[in-house]
Protein backbone atom coordinates (compact mmCIF):
# COMPACT_ATOMS: atom_id res chain seq x y z
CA UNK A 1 0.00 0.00 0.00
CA UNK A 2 1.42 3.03 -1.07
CA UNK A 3 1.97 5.61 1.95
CA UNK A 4 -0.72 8.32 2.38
CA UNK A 5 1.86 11.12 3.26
CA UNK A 6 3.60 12.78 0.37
CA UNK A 7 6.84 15.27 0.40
CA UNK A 8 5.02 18.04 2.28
CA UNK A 9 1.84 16.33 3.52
CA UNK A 10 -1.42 14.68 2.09
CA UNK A 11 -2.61 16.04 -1.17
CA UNK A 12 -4.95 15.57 -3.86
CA UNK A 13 -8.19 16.09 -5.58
CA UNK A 14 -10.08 18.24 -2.92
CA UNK A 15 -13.81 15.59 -3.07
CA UNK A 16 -12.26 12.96 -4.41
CA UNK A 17 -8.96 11.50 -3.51
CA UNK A 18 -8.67 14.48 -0.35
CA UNK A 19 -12.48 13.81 1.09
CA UNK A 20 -14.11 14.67 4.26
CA UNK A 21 -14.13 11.58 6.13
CA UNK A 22 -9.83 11.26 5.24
CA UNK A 23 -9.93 15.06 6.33
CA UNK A 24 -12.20 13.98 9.44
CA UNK A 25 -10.14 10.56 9.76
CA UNK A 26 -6.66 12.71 9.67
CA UNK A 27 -7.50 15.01 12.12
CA UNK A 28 -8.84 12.20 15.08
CA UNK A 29 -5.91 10.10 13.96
CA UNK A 30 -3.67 13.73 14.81
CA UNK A 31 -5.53 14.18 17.83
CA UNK A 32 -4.02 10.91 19.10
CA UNK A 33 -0.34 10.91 18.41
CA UNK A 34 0.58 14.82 17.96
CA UNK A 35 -1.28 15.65 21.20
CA UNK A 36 -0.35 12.53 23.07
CA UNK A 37 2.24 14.54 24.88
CA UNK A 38 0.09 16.91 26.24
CA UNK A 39 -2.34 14.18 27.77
CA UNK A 40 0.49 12.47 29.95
CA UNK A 41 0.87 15.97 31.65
CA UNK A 42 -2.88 15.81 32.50
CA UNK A 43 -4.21 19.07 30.03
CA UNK A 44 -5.80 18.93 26.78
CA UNK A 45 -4.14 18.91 23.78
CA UNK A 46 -4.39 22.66 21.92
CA UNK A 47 -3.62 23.14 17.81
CA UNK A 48 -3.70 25.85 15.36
CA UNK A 49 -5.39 26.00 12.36
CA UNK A 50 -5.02 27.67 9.26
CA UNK A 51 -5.45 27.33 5.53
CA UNK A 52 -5.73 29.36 2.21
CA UNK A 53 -8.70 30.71 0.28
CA UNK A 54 -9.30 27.40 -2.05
CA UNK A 55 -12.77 27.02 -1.80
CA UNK A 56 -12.65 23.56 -0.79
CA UNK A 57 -10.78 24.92 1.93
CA UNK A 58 -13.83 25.54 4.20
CA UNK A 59 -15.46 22.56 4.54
CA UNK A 60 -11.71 20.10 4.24
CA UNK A 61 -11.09 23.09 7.60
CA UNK A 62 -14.42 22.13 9.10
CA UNK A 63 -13.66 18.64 8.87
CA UNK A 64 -10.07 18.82 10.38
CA UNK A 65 -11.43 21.49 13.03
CA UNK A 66 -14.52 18.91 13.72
CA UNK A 67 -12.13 15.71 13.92
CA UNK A 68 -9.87 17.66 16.19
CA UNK A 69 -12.31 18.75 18.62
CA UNK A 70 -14.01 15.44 18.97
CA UNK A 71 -10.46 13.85 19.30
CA UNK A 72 -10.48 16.29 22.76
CA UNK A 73 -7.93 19.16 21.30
CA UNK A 74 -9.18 23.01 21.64
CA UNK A 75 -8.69 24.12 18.69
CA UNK A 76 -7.56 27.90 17.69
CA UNK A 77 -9.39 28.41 14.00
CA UNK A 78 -6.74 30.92 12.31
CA UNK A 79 -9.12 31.28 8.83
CA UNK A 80 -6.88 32.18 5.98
CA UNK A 81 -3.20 32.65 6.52
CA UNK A 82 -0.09 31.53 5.11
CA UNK A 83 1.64 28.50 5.87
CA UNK A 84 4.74 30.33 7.35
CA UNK A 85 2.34 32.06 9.67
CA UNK A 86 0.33 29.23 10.40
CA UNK A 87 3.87 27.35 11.53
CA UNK A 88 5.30 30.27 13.41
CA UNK A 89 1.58 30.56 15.55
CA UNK A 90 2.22 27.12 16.54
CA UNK A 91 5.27 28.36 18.16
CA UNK A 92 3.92 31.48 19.57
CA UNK A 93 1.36 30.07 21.24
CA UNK A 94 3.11 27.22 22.70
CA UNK A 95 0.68 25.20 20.80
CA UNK A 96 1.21 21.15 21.26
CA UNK A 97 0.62 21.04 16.78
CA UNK A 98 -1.03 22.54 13.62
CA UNK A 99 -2.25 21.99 10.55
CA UNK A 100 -2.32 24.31 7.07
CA UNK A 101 -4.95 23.09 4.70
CA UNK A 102 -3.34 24.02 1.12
CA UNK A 103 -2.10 22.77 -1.89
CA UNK A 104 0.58 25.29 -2.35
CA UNK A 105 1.05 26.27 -5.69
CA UNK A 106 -1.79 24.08 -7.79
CA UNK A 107 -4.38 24.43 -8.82
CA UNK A 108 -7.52 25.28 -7.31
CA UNK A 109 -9.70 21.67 -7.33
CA UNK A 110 -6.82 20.27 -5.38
CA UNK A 111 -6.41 20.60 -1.95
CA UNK A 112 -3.90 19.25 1.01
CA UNK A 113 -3.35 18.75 4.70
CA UNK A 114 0.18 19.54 6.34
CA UNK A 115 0.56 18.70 10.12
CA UNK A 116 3.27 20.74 12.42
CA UNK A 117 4.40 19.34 15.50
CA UNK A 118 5.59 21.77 18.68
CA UNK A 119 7.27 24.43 18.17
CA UNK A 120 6.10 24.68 14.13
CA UNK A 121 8.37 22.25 13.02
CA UNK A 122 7.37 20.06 9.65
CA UNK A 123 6.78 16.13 10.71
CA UNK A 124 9.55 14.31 10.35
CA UNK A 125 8.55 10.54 8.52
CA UNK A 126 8.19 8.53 11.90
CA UNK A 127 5.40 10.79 13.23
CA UNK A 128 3.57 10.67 10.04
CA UNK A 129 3.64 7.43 9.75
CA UNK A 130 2.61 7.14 12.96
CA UNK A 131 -0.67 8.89 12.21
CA UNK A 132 -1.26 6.46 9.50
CA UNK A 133 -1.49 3.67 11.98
CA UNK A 134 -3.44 5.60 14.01
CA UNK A 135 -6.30 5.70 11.41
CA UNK A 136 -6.94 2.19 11.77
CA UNK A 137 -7.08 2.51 15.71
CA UNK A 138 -10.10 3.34 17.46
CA UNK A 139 -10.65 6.76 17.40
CA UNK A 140 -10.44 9.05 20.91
CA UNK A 141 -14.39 9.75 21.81
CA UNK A 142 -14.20 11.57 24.98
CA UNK A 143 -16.99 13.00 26.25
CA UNK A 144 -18.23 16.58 28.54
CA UNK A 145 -15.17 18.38 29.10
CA UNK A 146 -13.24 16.62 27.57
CA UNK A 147 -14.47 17.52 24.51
CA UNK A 148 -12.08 20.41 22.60
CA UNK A 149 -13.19 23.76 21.72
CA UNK A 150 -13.18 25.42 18.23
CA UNK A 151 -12.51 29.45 18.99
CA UNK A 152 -11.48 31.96 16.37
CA UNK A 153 -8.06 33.46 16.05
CA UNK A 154 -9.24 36.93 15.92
CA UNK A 155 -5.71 38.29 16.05
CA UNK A 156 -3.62 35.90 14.27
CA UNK A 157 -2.26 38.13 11.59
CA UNK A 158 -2.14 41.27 13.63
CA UNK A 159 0.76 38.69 15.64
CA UNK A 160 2.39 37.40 12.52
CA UNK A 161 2.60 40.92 10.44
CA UNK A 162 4.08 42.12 13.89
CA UNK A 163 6.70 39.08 14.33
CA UNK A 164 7.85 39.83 10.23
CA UNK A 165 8.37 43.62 11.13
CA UNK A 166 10.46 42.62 14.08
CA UNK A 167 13.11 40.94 12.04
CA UNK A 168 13.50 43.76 9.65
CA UNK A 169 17.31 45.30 9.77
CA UNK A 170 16.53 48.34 8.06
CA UNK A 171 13.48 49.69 7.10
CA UNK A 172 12.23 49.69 2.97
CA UNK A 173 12.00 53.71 2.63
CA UNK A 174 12.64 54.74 -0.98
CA UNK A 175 11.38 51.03 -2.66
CA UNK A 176 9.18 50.90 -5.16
CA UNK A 177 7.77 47.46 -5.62
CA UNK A 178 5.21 44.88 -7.25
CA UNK A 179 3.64 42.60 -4.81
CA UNK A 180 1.88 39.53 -6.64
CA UNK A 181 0.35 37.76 -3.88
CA UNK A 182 -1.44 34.21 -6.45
CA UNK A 183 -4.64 35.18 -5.40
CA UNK A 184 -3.95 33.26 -1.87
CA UNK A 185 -3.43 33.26 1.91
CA UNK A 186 -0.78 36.52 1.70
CA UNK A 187 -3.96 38.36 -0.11
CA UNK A 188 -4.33 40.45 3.31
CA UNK A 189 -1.21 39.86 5.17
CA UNK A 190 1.34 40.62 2.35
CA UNK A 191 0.76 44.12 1.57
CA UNK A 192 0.30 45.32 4.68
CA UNK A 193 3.62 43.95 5.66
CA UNK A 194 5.53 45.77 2.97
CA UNK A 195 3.99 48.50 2.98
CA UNK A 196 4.24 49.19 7.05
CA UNK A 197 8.19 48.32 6.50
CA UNK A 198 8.20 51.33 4.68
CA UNK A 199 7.72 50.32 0.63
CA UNK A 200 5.33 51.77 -2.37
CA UNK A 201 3.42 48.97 -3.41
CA UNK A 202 1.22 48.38 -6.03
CA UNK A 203 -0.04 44.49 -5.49
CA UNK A 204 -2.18 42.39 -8.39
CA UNK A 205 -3.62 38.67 -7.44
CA UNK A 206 -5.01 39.52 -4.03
CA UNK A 207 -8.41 39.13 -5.08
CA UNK A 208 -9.18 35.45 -3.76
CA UNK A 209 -12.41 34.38 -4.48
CA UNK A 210 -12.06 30.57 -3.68
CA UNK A 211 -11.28 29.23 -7.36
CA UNK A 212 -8.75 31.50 -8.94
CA UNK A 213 -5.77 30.96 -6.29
CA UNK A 214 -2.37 30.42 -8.84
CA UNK A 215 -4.61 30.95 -12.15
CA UNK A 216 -2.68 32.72 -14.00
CA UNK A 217 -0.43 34.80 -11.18
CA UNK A 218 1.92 33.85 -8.72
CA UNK A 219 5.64 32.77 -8.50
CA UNK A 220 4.94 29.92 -10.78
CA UNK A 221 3.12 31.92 -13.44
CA UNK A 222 5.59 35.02 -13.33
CA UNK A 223 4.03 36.85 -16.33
CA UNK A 224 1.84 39.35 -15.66
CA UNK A 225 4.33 40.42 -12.70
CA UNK A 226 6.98 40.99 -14.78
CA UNK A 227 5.04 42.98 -17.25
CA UNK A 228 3.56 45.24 -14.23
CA UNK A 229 7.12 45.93 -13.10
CA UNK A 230 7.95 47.24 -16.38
CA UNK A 231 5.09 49.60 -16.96
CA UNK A 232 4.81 50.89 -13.45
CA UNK A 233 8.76 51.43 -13.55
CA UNK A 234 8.75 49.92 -9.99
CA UNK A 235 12.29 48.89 -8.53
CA UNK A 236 11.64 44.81 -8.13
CA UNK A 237 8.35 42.47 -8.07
CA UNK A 238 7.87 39.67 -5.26
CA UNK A 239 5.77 36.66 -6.05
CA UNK A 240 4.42 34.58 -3.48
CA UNK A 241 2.46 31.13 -4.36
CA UNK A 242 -0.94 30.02 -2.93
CA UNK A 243 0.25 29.55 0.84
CA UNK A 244 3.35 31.85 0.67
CA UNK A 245 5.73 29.72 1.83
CA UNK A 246 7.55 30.55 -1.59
CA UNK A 247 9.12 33.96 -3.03
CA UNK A 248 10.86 34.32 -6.39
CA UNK A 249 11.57 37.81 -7.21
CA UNK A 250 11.72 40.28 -10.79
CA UNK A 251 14.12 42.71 -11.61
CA UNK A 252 13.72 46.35 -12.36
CA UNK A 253 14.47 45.04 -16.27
CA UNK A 254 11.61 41.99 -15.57
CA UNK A 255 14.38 39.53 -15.15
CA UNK A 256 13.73 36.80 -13.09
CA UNK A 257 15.74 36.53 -9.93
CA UNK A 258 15.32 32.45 -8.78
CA UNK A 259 15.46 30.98 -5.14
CA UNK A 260 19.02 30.57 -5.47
CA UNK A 261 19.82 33.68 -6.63
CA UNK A 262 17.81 34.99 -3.78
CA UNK A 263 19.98 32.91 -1.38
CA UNK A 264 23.07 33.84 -2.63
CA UNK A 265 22.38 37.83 -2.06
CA UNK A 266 21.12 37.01 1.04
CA UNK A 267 24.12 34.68 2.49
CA UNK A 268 26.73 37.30 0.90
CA UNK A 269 24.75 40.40 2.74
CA UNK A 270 24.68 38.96 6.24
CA UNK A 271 28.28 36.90 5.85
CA UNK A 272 29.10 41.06 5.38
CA UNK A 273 27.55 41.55 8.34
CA UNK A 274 29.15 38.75 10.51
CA UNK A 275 26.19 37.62 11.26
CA UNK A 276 25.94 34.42 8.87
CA UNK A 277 25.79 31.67 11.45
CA UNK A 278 29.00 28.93 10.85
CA UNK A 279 29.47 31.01 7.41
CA UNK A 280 27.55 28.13 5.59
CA UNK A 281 24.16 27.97 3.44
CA UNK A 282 22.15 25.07 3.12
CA UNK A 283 20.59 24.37 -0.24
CA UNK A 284 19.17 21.39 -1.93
CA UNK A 285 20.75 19.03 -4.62
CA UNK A 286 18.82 21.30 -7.49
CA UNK A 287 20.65 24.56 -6.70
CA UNK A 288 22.96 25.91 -9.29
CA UNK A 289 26.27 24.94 -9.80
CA UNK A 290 26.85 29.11 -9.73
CA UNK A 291 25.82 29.49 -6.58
CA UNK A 292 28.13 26.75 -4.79
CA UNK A 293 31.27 28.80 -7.15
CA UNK A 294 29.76 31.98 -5.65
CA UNK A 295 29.82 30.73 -2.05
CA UNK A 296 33.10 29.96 -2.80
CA UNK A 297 34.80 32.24 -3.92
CA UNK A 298 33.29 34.23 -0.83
CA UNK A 299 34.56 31.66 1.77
CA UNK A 300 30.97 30.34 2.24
CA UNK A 301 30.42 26.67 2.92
CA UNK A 302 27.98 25.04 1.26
CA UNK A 303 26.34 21.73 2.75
CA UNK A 304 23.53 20.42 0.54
CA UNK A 305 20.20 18.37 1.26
CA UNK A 306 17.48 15.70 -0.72
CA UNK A 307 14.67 17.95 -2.47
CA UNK A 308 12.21 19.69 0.21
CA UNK A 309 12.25 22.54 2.59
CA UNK A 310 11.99 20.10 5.70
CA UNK A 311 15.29 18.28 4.71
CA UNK A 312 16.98 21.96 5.05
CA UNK A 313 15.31 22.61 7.77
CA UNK A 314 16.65 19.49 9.32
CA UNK A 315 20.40 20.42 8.68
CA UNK A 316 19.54 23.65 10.16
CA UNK A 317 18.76 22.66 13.07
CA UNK A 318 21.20 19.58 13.22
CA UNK A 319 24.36 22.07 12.51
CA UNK A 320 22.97 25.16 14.37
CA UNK A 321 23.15 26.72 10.83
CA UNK A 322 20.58 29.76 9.96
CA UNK A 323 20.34 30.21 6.21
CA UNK A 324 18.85 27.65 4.04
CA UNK A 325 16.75 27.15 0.83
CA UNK A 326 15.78 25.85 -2.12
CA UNK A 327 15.50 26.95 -6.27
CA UNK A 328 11.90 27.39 -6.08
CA UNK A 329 12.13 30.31 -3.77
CA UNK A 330 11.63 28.47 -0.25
CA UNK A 331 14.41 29.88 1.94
CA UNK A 332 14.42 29.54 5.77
CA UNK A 333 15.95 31.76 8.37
CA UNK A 334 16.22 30.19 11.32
CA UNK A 335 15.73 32.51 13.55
CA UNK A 336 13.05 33.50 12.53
CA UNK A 337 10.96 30.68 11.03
CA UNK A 338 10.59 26.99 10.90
CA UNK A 339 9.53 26.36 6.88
CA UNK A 340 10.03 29.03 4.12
CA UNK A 341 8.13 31.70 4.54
CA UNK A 342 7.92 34.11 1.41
CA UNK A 343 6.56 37.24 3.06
CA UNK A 344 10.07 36.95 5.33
CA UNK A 345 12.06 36.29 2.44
CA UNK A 346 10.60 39.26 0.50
CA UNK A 347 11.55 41.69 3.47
CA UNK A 348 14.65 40.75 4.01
CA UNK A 349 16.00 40.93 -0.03
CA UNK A 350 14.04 44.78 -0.21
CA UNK A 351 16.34 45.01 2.96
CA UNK A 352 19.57 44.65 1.06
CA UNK A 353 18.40 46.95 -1.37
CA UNK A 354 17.54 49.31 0.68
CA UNK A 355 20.39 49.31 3.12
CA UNK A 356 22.91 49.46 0.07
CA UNK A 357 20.99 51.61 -2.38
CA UNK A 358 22.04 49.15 -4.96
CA UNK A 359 19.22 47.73 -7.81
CA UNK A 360 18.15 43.83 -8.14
CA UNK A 361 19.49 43.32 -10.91
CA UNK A 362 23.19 44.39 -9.69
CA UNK A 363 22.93 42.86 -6.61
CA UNK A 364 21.95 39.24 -8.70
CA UNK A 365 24.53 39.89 -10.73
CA UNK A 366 27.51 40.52 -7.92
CA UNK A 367 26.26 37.64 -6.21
CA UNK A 368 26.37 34.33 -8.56
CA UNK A 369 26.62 33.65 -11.98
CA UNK A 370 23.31 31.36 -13.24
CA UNK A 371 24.83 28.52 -15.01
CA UNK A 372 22.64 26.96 -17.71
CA UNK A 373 20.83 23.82 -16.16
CA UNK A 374 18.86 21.16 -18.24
CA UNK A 375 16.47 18.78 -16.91
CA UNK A 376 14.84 15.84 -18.84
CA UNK A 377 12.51 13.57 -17.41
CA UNK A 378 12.81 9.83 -18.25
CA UNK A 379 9.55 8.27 -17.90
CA UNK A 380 8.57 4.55 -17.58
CA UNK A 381 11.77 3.07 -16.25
CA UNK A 382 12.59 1.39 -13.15
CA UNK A 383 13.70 3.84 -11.00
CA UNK A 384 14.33 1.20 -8.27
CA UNK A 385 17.28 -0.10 -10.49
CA UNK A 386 19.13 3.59 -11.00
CA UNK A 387 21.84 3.23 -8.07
CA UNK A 388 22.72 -0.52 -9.11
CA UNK A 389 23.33 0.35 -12.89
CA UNK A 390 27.17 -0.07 -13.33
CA UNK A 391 26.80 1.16 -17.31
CA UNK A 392 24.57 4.18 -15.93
CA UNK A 393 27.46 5.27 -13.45
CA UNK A 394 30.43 4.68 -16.01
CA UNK A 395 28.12 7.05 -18.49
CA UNK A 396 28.29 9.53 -15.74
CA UNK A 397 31.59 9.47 -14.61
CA UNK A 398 32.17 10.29 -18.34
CA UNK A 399 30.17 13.56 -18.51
CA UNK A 400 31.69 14.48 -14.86
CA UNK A 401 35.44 14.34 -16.62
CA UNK A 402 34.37 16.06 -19.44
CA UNK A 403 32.89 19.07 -17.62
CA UNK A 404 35.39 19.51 -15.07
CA UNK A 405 34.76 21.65 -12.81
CA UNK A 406 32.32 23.99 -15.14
CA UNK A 407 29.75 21.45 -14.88
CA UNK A 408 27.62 19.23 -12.62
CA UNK A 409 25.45 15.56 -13.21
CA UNK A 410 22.75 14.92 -10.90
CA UNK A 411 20.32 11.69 -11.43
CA UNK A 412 17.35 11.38 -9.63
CA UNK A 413 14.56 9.23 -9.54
CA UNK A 414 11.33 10.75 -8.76
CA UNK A 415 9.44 10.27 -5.26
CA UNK A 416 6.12 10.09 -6.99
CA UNK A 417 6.28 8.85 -10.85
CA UNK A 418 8.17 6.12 -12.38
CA UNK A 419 10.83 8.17 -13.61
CA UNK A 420 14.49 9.47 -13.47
CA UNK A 421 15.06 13.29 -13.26
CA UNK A 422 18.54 13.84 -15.35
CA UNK A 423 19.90 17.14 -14.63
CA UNK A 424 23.18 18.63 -16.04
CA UNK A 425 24.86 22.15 -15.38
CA UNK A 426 27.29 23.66 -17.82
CA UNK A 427 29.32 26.65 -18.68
CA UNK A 428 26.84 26.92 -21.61
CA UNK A 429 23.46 25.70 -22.61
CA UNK A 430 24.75 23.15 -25.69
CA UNK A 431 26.94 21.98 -23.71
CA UNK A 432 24.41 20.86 -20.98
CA UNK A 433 21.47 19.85 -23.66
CA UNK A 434 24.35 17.40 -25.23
CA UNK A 435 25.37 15.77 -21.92
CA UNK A 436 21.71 15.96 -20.59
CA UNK A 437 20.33 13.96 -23.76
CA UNK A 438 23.35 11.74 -23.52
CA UNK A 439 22.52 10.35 -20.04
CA UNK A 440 19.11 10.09 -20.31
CA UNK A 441 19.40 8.11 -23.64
CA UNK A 442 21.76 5.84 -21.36
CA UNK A 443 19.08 5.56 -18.89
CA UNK A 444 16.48 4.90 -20.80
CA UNK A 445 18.40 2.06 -22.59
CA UNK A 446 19.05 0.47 -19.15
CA UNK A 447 16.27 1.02 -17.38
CA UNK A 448 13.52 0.32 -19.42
CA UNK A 449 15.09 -2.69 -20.01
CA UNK A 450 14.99 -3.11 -16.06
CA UNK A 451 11.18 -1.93 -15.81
């Protein structure tokens, strides 16, 4: 049986594969294992709750706040909020969990559930799995008192917008900026924020109305937000996706400034500083091979993780390190968050500008060098059989030699599909397109074969 917990929580088809009684089921099975703890001290469990605007949002929320309750855990109903806020109210609160019912950046008929344990911190695999057992137990039914309470969160962005301004170094006087917030949870939270730190904003996609969350806006469909910046002649654009855990940026030319990129300006601005704890940056195994040169040649460590914000997160907080990320714009500061948060990533880039007067675009430019990155998909192969292919690695090795050190191979099978991810970095793009369609011709040769 395939397990019910993807990469960042349970998701799917908001009705059909995400229903209410797996909603309902999720949130007793929760109630058991994340608020165990706070039984054995004799009190009664209490979680946060938060989600974005999908529409299905409202009755997956009643479910989970329903399950909850009747599982004997008060329950504090944020409404719509971001994921990042959602996490750090857990923490704020001294909250035993909570949950974020989104599907990030898709579409709006799907829908997902994402659990955080004390202190705001993503689920590692043990305690989700643990809830999976838990479905099949019998479920808590206490009764009178013990009973938990559903109460509104009538302040619970007032708390978060107040926590973002608090880690500002600087404030964002004299920035003129684009604020796409995807039609989602940073609709009301976002612009307030930047525009309190002290920025002109003009902000498109923060009308929600339950269906149109991503459609068309948002840091995965970076159009329209580019085009804005340009005829407004504002300084930069930030794009957030549907729970703004994400931010990718825009240049004052529309360029697109990437997670990494992001990363990079930041690490190099507070390694300035001395305030870059351990002088090392945490990224993922997709992150450019210009940013690792860039850390470099700075005398920045780099240590890198699987795919996923949580698996940063975990080398975070393993090392005491307190910069981390990933390509797709989810960075994490440490101190002052527990997932990526895209509102606090926003800040803190129109915070370098502002402190050093300098535009996006130079800043990008002075702090990495984007090297051209292919990625081809190999579908229907047996991606079981990928580390055991001797001919796969010798192929490989191969490209490695031949790029030097102006190049990188990465081969990865995918967590969800039967396929292998081939990725290849190069000083130019031919370069990388002929290794990239090299390997994957190699893989597909073997493992098909294999499937």
């Amino acid at each position: 049986m395939p397990r019910l917990f993807g990469t960042d929580g349970v998701r799917g088809l908001a009705n059909r594969d995400l229903t209410v009684e797996l909603s309902l089921a999720l949130a007793q099975a929760a109630a058991r294992v994340l608020g165990a703890s706070a039984r054995e001290l004799g009190r009664k469990p209490t979680a946060v709750l938060g989600r974005d605007p999908r529409v299905s949002g409202e009755f997956i929320g009643a479910a989970v706040a329903a399950g909850l309750a009747s599982g004997g855990v008060d329950v504090y109903d944020a409404g719509v909020l971001p994921t990042p806020a959602t996490a750090f109210l857990v923490s704020d609160l001294h909250a035993d969990f909570g949950v974020m019912i989104s599907a990030s950046h898709n579409p709006a008929p799907d829908n997902g559930i994402k659990f955080f344990a004390a202190g705001g911190l993503k689920l590692p695999d043990e305690l989700e799995d643990q809830i999976e057992v838990a479905l099949s137990l019998e479920k808590l039914a206490p009764t009178g008192a013990g009973v938990g309470r559903i109460r509104r969160f009538a302040d619970a962005e007032d708390r978060y917008l107040v926590h973002l301004l608090g880690t500002l170094p600087n404030t964002l006087d004299g920035i003129s900026m684009v604020l796409d917030c995807a039609n989602g949870a940073a609709a009301g939270v976002s612009p307030q924020v930047f525009t309190d730190a002290g920025a002109t904003v003009t902000v498109i996609g923060a009308d929600p109305d339950g269906y149109n969350i991503n459609a068309g806006v948002g840091s995965t469909h970076l159009e329209r937000l580019q085009q804005t910046v340009l005829s407004s002649g504002a300084q930069v654009g930030i794009a957030h996706d549907g729970d703004a855990d994400r931010c990718l940026a825009v240049d004052e030319n529309g360029r697109v400034i990437d997670g990494d990129q992001i990363m990079a300006i930041l690490a190099l601005s507070l390694h300035r500083r001395g305030v870059l704890p351990g002088d090392t940056l945490v990224c993922t195994v997709m992150s450019n091979l210009g940013l690792h040169l860039a850390m470099k040649r700075a005398g920045i460590e780099v240590r890198q993780t699987s795919v996923g914000d949580r698996y940063v997160l975990e080398e975070l907080n393993r090392s005491n390190l307190g910069l981390g990320g990933e390509q797709s714009g989810h960075v994490i500061f440490r101190k002052f968050a527990t997932t990526g948060d895209g509102l606090l990533t926003g800040l803190q880039l129109l915070a370098v500008m502002a402190s050093t007067g300098k535009p996006l675009s130079r800043l990008a430019d002075e702090a990495m060098t984007v090297y051209p990155q292919v990625l081809i998909n190999v579908r229907d192969v047996d991606k079981t059989a990928l580390a055991g292919n001797a001919i796969v690695a010798q192929a490989v090795s191969e490209a490695e030699a031949a790029l030097g050190d102006q190049g990188r191979v990465l081969l990865r099978p995918s967590g969800t599909e039967p396929l292998v991810r081939v990725m290849v970095e190069a000083a130019d793009e031919q370069t990388a397109q002929h290794w990239a369609e090299q390997l994957s011709e190699v893989v597909r040769w073997q493992l098909t074969s294999a499937a």
